[in-house]
N, C-alpha and C. Protein backbone atom coordinates (compact mmCIF):
# COMPACT_ATOMS: atom_id res chain seq x y z
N UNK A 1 65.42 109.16 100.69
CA UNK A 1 64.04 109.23 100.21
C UNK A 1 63.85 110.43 99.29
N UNK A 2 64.97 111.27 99.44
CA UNK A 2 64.56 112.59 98.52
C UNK A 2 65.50 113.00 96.95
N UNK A 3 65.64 111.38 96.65
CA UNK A 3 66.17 111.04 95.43
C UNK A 3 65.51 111.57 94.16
N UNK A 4 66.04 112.15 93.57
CA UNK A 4 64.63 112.29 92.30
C UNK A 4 64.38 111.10 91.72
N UNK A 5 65.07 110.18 91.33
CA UNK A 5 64.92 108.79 90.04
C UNK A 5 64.51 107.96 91.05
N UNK A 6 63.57 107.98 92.47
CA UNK A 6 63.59 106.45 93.26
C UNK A 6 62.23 106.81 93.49
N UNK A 7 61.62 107.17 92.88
CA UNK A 7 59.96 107.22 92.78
C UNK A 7 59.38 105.82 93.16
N UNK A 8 59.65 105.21 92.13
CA UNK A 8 59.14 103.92 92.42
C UNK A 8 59.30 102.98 93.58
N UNK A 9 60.77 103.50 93.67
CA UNK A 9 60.98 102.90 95.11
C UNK A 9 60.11 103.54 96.25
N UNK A 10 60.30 104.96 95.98
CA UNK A 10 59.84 105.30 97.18
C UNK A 10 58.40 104.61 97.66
N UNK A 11 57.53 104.39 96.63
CA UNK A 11 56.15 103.73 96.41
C UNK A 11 56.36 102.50 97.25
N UNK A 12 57.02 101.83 96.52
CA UNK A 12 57.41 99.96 97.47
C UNK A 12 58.00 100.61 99.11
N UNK A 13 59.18 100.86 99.29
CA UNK A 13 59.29 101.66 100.59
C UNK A 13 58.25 102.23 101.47
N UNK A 14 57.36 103.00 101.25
CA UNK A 14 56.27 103.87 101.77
C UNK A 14 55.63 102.01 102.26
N UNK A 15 55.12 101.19 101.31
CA UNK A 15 54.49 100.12 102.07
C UNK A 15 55.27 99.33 102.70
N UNK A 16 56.66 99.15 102.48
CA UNK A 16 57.41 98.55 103.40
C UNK A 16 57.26 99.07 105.03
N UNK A 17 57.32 100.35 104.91
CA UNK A 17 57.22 101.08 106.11
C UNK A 17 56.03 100.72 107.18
N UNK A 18 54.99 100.53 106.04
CA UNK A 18 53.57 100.44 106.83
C UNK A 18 53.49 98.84 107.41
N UNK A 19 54.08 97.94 106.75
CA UNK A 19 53.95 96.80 107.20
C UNK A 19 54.75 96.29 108.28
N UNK A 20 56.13 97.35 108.10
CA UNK A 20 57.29 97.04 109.41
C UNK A 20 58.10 95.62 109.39
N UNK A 21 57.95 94.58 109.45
CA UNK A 21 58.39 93.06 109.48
C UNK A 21 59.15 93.22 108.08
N UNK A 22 58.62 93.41 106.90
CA UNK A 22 59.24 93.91 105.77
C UNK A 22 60.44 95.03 106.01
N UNK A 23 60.02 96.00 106.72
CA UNK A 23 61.19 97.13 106.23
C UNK A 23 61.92 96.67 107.47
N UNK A 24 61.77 95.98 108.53
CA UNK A 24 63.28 95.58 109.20
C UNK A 24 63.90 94.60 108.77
N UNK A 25 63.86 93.45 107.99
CA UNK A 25 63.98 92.57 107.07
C UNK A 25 65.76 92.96 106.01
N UNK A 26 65.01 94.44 105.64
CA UNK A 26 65.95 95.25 104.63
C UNK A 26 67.24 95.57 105.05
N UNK A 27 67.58 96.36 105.44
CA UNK A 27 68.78 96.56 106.30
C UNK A 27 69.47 95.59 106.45
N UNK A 28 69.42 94.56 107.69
CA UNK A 28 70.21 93.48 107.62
C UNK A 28 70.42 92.67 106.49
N UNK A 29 69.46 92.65 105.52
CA UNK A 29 70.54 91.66 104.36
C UNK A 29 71.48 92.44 104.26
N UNK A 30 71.26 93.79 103.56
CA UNK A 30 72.38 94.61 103.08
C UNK A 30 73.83 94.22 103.96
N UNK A 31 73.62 93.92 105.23
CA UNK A 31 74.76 94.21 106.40
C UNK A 31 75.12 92.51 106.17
N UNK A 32 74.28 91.66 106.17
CA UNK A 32 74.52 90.39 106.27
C UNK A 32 75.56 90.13 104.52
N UNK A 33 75.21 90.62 103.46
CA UNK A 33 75.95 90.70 102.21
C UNK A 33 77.27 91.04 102.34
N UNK A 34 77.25 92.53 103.28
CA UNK A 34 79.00 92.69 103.50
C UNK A 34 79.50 92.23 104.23
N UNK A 35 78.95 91.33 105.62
CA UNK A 35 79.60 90.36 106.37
C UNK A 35 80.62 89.38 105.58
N UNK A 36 79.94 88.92 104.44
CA UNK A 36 79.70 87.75 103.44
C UNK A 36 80.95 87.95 102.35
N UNK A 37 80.85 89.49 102.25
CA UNK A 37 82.01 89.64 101.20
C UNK A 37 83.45 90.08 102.03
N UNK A 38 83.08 90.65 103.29
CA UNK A 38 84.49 90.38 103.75
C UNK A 38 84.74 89.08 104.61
N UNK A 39 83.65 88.31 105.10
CA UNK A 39 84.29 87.16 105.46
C UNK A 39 85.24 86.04 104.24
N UNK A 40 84.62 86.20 102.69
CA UNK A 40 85.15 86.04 102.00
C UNK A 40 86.86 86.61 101.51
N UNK A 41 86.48 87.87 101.58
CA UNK A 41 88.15 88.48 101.42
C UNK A 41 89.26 88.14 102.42
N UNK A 42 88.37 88.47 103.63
CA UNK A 42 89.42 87.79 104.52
C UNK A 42 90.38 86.24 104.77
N UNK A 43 89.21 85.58 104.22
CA UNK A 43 89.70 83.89 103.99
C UNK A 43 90.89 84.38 102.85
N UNK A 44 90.39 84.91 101.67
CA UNK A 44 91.33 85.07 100.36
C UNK A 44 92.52 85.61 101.05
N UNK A 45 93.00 86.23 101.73
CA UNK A 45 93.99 87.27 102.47
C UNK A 45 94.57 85.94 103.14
N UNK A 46 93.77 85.74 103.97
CA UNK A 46 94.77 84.77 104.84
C UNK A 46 95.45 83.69 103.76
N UNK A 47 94.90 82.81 102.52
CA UNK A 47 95.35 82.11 102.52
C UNK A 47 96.42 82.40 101.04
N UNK A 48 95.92 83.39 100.86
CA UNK A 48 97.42 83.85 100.17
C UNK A 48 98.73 84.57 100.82
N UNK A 49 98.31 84.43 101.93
CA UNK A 49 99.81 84.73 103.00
C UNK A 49 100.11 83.57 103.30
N UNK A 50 99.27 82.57 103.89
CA UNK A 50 99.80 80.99 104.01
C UNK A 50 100.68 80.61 102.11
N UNK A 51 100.14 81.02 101.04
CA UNK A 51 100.83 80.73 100.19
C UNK A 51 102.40 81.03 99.71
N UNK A 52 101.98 82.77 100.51
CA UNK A 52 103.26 83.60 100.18
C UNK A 52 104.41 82.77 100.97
N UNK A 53 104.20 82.58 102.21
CA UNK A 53 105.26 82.36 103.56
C UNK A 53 105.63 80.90 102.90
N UNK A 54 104.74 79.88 102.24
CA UNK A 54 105.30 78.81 102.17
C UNK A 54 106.28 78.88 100.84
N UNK A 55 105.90 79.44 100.00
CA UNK A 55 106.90 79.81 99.06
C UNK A 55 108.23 80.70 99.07
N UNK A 56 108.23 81.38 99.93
CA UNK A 56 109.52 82.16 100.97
C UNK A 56 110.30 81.24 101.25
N UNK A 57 109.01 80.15 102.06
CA UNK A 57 110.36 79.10 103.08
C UNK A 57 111.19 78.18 102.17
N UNK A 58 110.14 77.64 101.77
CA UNK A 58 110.60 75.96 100.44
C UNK A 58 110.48 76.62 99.51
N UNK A 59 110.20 77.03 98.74
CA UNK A 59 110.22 77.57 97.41
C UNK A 59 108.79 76.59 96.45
N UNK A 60 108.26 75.58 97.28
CA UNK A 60 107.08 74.87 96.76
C UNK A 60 105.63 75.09 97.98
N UNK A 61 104.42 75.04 97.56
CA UNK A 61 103.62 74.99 98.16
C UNK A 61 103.03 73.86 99.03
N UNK A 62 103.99 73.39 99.39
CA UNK A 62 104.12 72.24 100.10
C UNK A 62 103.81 72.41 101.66
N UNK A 63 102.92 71.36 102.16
CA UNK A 63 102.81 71.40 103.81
C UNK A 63 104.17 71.84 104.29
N UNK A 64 105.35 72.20 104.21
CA UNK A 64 106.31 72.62 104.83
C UNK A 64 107.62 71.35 104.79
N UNK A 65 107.24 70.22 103.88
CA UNK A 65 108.10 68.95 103.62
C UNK A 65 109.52 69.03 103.31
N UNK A 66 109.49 70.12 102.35
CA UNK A 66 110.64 70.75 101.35
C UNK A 66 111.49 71.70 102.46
N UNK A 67 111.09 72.40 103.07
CA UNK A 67 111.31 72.93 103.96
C UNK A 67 112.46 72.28 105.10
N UNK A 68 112.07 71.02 105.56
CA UNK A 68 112.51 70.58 106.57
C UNK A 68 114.12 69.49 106.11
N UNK A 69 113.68 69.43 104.69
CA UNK A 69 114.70 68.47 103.79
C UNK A 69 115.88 69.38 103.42
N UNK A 70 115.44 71.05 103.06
CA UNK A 70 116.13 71.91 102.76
C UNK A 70 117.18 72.31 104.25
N UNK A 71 116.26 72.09 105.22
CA UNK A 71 117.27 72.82 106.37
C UNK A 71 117.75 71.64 107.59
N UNK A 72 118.45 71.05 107.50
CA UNK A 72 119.13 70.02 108.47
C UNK A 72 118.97 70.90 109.40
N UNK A 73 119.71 69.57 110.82
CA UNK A 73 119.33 70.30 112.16
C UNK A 73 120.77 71.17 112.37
N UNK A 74 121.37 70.37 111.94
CA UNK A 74 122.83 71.14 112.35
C UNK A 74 123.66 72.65 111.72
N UNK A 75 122.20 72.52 110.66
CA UNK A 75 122.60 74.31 109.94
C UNK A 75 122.13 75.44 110.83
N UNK A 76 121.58 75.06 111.70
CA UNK A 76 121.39 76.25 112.23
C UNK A 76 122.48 76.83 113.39
């Protein structure tokens, strides 16, 4: 609040305050946004490790098909 350039805010804020339902409102988006961007990153993470590992195994992004054609039972 003791920003110099958030004057204006502080103005909208000061009535947020007074009304309450409004200023608890605030906060949680903010928290609900970064839920949002790491539930996002995290999907991205996982499924570029599902990409990496399948390209390790078969060398194609394949359900694991190439994979099983590449390695008979008796090579192991």
């Amino acid at each position: 609040m003791s920003a110099p350039g958030v004057s204006s805010d502080e103005s909208a804020g000061g009535l947020r305050q007074e009304t309450g339902p409004a200023r608890y409102t605030g906060p949680p988006v903010r928290d609900g946004s970064r839920v949002v961007v790491v539930f996002i990153a995290l999907i991205a993470a996982v499924a570029l490790g599902m990409i990496a590992l399948r390209l390790q195994a078969g060398g194609h992004a394949n359900m694991g098909a190439d994979v099983t054609e590449e390695m008979p039972a008796g090579s192991h």
